[in-house]
Protein backbone atom coordinates (compact mmCIF):
# COMPACT_ATOMS: atom_id res chain seq x y z
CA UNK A 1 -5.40 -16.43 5.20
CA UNK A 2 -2.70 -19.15 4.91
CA UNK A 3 -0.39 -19.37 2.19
CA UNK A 4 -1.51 -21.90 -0.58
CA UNK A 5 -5.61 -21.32 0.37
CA UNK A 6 -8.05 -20.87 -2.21
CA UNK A 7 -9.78 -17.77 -2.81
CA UNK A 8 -12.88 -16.64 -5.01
CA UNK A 9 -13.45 -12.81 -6.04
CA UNK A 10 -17.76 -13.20 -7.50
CA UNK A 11 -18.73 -10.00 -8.49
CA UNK A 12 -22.07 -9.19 -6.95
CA UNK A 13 -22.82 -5.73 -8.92
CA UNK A 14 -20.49 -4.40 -12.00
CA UNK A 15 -16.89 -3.81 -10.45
CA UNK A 16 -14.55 -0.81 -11.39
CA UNK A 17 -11.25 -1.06 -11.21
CA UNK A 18 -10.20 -4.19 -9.01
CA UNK A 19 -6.51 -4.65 -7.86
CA UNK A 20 -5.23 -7.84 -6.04
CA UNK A 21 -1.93 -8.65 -4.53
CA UNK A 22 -0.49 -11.74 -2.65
CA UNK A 23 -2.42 -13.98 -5.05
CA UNK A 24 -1.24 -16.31 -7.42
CA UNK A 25 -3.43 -14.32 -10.51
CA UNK A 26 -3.51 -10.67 -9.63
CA UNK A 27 -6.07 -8.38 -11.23
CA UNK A 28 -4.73 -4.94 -11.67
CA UNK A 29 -7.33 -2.02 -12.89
CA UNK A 30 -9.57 -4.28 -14.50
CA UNK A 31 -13.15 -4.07 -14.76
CA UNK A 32 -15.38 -7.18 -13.84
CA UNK A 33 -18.77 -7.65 -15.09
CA UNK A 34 -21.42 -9.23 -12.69
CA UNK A 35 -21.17 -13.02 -13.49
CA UNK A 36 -17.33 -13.13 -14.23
CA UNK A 37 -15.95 -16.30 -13.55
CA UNK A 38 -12.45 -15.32 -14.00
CA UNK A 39 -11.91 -14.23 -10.21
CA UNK A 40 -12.76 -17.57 -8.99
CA UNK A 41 -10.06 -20.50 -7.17
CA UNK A 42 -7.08 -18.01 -6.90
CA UNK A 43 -4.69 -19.13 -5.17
CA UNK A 44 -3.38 -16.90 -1.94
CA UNK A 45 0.53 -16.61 -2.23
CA UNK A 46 0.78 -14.58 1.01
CA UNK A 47 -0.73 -14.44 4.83
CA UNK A 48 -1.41 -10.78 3.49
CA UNK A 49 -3.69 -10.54 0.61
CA UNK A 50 -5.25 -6.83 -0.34
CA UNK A 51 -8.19 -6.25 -2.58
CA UNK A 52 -9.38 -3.14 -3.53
CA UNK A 53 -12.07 -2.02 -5.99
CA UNK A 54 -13.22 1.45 -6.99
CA UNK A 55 -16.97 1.17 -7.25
CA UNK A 56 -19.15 -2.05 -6.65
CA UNK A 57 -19.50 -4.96 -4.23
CA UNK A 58 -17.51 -8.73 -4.61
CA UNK A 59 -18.03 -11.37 -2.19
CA UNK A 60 -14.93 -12.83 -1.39
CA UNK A 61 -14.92 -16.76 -0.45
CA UNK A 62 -11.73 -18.51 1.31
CA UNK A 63 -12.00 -22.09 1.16
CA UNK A 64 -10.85 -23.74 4.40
């Protein structure tokens, strides 16, 4: 991704445990209920973003 890009996290099933880095709103251990809005238009704040969830599936959107 390119530095300054938007980025969505939309749960598509319950997630457990979620952790982000190189974003400018990093989720760290949380849980995120199916329909949380909260994980969309983050901003990337590195080339080299990493997310990483436990149990359950997110679509990820980058806008162009």
């Amino acid at each position: 991704v390119k530095v300054g890009q938007t980025i969505s996290l939309i749960p598509l099933t319950n997630i457990v445990n979620i952790n982000t880095q190189g974003f400018k709103w990093e989720l760290n251990g949380i849980d995120l209920q199916f329909g949380f809005v909260n994980g969309i238009s983050n901003v990337a704040l590195s080339e080299n973003i990493f997310v990483s969830i436990e149990k359950g599936e997110c679509l990820i959107i980058v806008n162009k």
